[in-house]
Protein backbone atom coordinates (compact mmCIF):
# COMPACT_ATOMS: atom_id res chain seq x y z
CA UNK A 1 -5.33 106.20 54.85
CA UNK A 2 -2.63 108.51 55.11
CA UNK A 3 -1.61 111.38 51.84
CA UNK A 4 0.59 109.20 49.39
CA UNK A 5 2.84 109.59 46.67
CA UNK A 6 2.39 109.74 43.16
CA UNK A 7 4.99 108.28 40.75
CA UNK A 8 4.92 108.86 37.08
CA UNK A 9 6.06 106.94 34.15
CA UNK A 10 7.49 107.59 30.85
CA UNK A 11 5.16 106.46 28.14
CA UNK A 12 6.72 104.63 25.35
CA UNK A 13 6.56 101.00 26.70
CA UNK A 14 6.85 101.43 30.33
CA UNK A 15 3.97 100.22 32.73
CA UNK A 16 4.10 101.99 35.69
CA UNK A 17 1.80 103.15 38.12
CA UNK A 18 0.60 105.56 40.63
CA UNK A 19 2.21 104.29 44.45
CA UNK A 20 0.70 104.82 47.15
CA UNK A 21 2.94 105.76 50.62
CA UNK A 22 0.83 105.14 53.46
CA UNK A 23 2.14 106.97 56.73
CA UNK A 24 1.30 104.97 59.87
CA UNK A 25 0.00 107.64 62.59
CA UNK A 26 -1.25 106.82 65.78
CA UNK A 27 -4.80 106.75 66.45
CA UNK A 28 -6.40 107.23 70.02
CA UNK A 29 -8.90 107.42 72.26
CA UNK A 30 -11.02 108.16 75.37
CA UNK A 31 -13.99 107.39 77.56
CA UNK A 32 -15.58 108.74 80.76
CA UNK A 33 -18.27 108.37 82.97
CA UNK A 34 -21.90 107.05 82.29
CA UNK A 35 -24.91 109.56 82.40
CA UNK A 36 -28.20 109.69 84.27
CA UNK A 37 -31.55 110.83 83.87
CA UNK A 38 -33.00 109.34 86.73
CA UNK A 39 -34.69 111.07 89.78
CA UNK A 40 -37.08 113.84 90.00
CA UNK A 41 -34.21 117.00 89.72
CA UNK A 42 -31.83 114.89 88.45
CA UNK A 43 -29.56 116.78 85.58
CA UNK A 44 -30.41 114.42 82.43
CA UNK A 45 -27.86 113.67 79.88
CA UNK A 46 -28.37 114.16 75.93
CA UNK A 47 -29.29 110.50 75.91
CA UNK A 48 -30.01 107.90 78.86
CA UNK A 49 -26.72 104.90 79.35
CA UNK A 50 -30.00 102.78 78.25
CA UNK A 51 -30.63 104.43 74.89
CA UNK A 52 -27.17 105.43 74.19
CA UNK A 53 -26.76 101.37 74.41
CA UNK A 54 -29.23 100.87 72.56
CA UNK A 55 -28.02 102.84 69.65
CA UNK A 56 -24.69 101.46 70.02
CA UNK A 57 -25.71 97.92 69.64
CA UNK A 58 -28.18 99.02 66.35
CA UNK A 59 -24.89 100.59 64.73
CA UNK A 60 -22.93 97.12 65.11
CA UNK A 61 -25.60 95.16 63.81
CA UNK A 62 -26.51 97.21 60.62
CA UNK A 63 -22.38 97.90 60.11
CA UNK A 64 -21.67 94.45 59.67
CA UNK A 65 -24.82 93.84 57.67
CA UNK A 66 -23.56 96.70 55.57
CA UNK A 67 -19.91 95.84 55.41
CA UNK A 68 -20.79 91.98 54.64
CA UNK A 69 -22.63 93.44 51.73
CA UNK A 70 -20.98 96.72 50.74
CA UNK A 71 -24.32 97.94 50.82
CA UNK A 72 -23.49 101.92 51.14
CA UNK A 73 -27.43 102.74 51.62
CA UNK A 74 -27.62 100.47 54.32
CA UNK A 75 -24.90 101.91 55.89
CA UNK A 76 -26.10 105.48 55.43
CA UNK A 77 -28.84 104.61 57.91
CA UNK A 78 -26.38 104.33 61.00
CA UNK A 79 -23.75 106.90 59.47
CA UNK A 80 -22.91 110.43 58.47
CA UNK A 81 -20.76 113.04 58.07
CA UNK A 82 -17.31 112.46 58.04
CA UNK A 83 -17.01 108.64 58.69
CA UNK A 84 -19.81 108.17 56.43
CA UNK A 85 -17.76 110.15 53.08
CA UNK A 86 -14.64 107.36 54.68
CA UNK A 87 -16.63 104.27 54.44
CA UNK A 88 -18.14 104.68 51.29
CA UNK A 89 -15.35 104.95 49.53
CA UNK A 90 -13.88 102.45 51.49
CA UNK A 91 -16.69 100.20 49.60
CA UNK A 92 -15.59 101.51 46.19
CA UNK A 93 -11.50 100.38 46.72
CA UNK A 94 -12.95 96.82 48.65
CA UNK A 95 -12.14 95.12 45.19
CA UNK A 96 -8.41 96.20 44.66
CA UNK A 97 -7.55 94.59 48.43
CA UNK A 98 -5.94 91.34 48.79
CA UNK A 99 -8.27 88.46 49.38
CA UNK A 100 -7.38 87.86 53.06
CA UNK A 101 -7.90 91.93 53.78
CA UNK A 102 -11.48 91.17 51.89
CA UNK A 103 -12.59 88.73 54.35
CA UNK A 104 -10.96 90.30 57.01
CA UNK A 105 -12.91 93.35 56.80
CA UNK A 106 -16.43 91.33 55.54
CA UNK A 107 -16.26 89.60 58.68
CA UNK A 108 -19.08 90.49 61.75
CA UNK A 109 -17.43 91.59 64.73
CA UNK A 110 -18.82 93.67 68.26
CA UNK A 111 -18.12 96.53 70.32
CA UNK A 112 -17.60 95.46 74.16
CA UNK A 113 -16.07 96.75 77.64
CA UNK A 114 -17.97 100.54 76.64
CA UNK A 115 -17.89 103.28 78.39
CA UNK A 116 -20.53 105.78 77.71
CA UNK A 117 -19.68 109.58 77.46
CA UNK A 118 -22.79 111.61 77.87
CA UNK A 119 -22.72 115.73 78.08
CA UNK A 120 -25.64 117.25 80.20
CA UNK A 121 -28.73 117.81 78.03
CA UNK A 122 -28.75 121.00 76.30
CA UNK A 123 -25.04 121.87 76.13
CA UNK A 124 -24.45 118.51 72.79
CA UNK A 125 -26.41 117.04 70.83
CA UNK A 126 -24.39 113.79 70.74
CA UNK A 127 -22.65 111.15 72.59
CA UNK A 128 -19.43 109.00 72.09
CA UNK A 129 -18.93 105.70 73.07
CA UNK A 130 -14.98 104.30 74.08
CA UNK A 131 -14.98 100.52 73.57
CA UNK A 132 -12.94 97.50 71.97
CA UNK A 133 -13.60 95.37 69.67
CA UNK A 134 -14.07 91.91 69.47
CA UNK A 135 -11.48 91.00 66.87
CA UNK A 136 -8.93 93.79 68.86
CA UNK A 137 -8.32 93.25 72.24
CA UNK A 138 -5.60 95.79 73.03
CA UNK A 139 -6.47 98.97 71.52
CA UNK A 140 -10.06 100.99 72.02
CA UNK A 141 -12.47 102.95 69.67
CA UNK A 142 -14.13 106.60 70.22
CA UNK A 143 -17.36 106.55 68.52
CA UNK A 144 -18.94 109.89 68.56
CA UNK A 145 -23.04 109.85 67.94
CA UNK A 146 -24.75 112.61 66.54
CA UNK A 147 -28.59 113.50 65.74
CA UNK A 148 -28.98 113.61 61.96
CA UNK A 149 -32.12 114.02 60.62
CA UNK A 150 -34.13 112.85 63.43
CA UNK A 151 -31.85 109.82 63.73
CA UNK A 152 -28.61 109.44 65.61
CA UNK A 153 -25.89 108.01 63.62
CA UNK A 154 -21.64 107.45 64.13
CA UNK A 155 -20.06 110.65 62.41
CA UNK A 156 -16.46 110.17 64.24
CA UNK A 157 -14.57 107.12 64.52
CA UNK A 158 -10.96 107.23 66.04
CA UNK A 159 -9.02 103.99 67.15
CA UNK A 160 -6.16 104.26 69.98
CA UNK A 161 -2.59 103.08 69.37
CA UNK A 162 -0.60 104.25 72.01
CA UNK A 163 -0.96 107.36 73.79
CA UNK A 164 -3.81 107.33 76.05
CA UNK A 165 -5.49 110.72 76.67
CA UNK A 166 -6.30 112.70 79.44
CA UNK A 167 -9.15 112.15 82.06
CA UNK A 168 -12.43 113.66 81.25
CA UNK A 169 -13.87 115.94 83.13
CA UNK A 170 -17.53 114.47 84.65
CA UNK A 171 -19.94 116.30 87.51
CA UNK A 172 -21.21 114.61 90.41
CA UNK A 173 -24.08 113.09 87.97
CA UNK A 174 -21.51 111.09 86.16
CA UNK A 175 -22.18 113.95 82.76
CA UNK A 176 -19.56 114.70 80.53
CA UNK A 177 -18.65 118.40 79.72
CA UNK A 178 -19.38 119.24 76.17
CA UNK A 179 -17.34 122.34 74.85
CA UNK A 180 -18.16 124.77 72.17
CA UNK A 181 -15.90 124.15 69.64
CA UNK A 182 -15.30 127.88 68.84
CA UNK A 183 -14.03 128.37 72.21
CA UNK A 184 -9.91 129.07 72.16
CA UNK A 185 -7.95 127.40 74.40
CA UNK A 186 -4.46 128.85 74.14
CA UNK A 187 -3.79 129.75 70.59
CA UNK A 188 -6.29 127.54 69.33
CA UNK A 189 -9.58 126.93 69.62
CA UNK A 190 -10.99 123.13 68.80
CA UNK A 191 -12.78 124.23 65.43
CA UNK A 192 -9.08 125.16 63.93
CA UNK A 193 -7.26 122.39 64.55
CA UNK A 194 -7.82 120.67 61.11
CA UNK A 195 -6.61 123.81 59.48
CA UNK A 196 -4.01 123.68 61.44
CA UNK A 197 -2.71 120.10 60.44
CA UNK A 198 -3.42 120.40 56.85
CA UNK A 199 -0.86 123.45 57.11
CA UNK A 200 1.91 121.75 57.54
CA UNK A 201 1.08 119.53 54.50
CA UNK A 202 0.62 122.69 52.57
CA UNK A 203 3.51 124.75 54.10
CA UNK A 204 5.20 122.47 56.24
CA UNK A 205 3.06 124.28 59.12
CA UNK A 206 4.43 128.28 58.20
CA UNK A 207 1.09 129.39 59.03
CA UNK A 208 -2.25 127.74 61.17
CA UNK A 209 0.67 125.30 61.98
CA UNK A 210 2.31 127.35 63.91
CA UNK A 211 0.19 126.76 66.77
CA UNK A 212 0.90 123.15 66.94
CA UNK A 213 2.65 121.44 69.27
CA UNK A 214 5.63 118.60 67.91
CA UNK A 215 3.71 115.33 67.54
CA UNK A 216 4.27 112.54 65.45
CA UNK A 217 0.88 113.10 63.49
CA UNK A 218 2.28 116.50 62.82
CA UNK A 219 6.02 115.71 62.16
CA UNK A 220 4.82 112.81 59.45
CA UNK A 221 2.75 115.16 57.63
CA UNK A 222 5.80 117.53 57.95
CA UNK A 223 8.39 114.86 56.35
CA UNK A 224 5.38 115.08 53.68
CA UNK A 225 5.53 118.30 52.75
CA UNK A 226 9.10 118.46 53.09
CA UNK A 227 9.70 115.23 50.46
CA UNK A 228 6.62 116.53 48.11
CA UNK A 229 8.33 119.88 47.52
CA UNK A 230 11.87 118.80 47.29
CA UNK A 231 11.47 115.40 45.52
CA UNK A 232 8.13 115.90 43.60
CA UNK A 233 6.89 112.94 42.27
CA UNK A 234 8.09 110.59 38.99
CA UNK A 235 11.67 110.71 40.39
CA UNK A 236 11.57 115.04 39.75
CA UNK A 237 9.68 114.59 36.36
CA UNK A 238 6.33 115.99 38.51
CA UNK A 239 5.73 118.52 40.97
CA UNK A 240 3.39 117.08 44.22
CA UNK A 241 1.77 119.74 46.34
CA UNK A 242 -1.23 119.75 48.90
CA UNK A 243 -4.45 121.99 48.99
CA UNK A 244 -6.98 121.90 52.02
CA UNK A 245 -10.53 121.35 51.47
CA UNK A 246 -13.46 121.73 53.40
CA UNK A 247 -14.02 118.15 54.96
CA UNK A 248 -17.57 116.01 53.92
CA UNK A 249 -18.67 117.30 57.17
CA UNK A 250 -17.38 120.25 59.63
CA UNK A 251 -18.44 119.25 62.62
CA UNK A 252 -15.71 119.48 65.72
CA UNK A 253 -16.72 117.79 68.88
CA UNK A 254 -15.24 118.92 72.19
CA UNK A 255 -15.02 117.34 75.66
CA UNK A 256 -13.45 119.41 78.97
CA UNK A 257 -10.40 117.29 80.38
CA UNK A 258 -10.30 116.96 84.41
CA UNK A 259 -7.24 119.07 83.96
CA UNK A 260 -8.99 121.60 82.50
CA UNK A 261 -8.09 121.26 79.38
CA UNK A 262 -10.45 120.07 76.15
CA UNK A 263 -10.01 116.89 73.76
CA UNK A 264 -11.36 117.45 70.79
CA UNK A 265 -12.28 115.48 68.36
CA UNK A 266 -12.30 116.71 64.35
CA UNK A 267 -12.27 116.67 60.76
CA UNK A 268 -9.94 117.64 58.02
CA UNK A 269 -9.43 117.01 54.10
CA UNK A 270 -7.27 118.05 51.54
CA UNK A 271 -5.95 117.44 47.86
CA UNK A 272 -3.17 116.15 46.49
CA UNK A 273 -2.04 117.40 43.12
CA UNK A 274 0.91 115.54 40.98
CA UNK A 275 1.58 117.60 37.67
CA UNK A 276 3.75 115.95 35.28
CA UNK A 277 6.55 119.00 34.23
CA UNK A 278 6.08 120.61 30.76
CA UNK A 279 9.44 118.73 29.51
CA UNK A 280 8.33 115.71 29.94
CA UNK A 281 4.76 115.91 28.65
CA UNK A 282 5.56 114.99 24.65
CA UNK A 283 6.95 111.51 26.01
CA UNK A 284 5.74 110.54 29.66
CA UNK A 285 2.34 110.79 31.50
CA UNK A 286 0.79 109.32 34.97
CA UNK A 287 -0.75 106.39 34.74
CA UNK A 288 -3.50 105.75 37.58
CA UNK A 289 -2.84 102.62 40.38
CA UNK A 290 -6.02 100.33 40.86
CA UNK A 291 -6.77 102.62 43.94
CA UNK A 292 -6.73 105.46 41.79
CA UNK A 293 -8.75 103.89 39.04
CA UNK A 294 -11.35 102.58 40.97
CA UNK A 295 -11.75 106.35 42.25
CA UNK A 296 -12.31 107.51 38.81
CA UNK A 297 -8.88 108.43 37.66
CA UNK A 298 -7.16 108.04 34.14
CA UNK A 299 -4.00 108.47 32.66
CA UNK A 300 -2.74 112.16 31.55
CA UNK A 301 -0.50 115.34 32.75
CA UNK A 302 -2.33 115.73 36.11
CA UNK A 303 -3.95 113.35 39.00
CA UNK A 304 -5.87 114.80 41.54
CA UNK A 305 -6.49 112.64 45.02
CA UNK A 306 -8.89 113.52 47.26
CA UNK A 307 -8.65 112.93 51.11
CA UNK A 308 -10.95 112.83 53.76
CA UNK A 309 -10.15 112.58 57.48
CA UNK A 310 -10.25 113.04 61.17
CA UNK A 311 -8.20 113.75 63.67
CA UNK A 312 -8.47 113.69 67.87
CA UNK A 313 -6.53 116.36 69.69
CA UNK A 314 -5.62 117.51 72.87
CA UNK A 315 -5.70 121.45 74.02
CA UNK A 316 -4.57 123.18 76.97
CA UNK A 317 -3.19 126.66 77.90
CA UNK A 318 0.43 125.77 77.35
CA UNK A 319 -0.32 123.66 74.13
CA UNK A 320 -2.28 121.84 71.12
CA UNK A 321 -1.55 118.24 70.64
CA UNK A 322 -2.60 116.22 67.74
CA UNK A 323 -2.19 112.77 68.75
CA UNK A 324 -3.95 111.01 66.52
CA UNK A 325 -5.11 111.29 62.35
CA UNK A 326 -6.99 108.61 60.14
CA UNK A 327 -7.40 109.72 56.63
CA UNK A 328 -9.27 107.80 53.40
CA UNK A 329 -8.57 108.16 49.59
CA UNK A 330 -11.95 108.55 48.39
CA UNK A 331 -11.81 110.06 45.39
CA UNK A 332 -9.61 110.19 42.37
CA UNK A 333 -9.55 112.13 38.70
């Protein structure tokens, strides 16, 4: 879910309630070749194509188990990190959907046609997987797998919707090329790149943004900024600004392109702050949405949202592409 808008309402009488503007961005994704571990000399890969199946198919059968039930424990088993502070709040707003988006998202459902995108063993400690599901046949899903306390569970989760990205970059063993995140490539290095974005929601991108190329993640969280600080919120009777956070989790993962380039994959969070204007606060206050409430928030001078997200990017010499951001409301006071 994309940063929304809050409107106010004058008190005496008058119902109204916190909207939410959702800002459709384009998600997207990527796979590569399969790794071996085969054959005395044989580079291995951070996981076998066997295991790294095998883990796959675990995560679909305990997410819909989890999702059927809303069952955040259960899903804490096959999740962390980033997707996993996503999800769970996801569970929390599941009540204040429509009835048809309820059973939509309660039904079971399978990840097929994967890929498998291994690095060599001991440059990652995780995979991804690129695959479709079977209730979307057009668009594909990045799952990255991590090792979390013993245990390998899905911390990154990106779905394509139009641009595909570049080719990955694979030795003659079919391996993947992990890349250290800290690594700059250009002006920016994969670990800044959600610093970057959340500038131009706080700034309209005067700062880390400047290092971003023009994208339409980018230039919608631009129009944000730019309609946040020059409408407000409440039709001018509250100000609306943005403040990045450290994300659930910090983790950046990092692939080399064939081109030479990297795609990175990473997180990114931020508040959103509507503050009713002293001359209105005798008479007027905001008044919380059902998302909102559910979250935790009530009515008053001030509503803070909280945002969690992720974002997939592509870096060369010449430039840094966002092409793709998926963010969650998951908390609310």
């Amino acid at each position: 879910m994309s940063p929304h808008t809050t409107r106010l309402v004058r008190l005496p009488r008058l119902k109204g309630t916190a909207v939410g503007i959702t800002t459709a961005l384009a998600l997207t994704a990527c796979g590569g070749q399969t790794g071996s571990d085969s054959g005395k000399g044989t580079p291995q890969g951070v996981v076998s194509q066997a295991a790294a199946k095998k883990i796959a198919d675990h995560y679909g059968e305990v997410n819909n188990k989890a999702n059927a039930a809303r069952d955040e424990k259960l899903l804490g088993t096959v999740e962390a990190g980033q997707v996993y502070a996503m999800d769970k709040a996801t569970y929390t707003l599941f009540e204040t959907w429509p009835e048809k988006e309820q059973k939509a998202y309660a039904k079971p459902f399978s990840y097929r046609d994967r890929e498998y995108v291994i690095p060599r063993k001991g440059t990652a400690t995780w995979f991804a997987v690129r695959a479709k599901s079977s209730e979307n046949s057009k668009n594909s899903v990045l799952l990255v797998f991590d090792k979390v306390g013993g245990t390998y569970k899905m911390v990154l989760s990106l779905w394509a919707d139009g641009e595909e990205p570049p080719k990955l970059a694979v030795d003659r063993h079919g391996l993947a090329e992990a890349v250290d995140p800290r690594t700059k490539v250009g002006k920016l290095a994969p670990s800044g790149l959600g610093a970057a974005y959340e500038d131009f929601l706080e700034t309209g991108g005067k700062d880390e943004g400047t290092a971003l190329t023009s994208t339409e993640p980018v230039e919608n969280a631009k129009k944000t900024y730019q309609r946040s600080s020059t409408k407000g919120a409440a039709d001018g009777m509250a100000t609306e600004k943005f403040f990045a956070k450290p994300p659930a989790d910090p983790s950046v993962y990092a692939l080399r392109t064939a081109d030479g380039g990297v795609l990175a994959l990473f997180p990114a969070a931020h508040k959103q702050e509507s503050l009713l204007k002293e001359a209105y606060r005798s008479n007027a206050a905001l008044v919380p949405n059902d998302e909102q409430s559910a979250l935790g928030a009530t009515r008053g001078v001030l509503i803070t949202d909280v945002f969690e997200g992720q974002g997939l990017a592509e870096l060369t010499p010449k430039s840094a592409r966002i092409t793709a951001v998926d963010f969650q409301h998951v908390d609310a006071r």
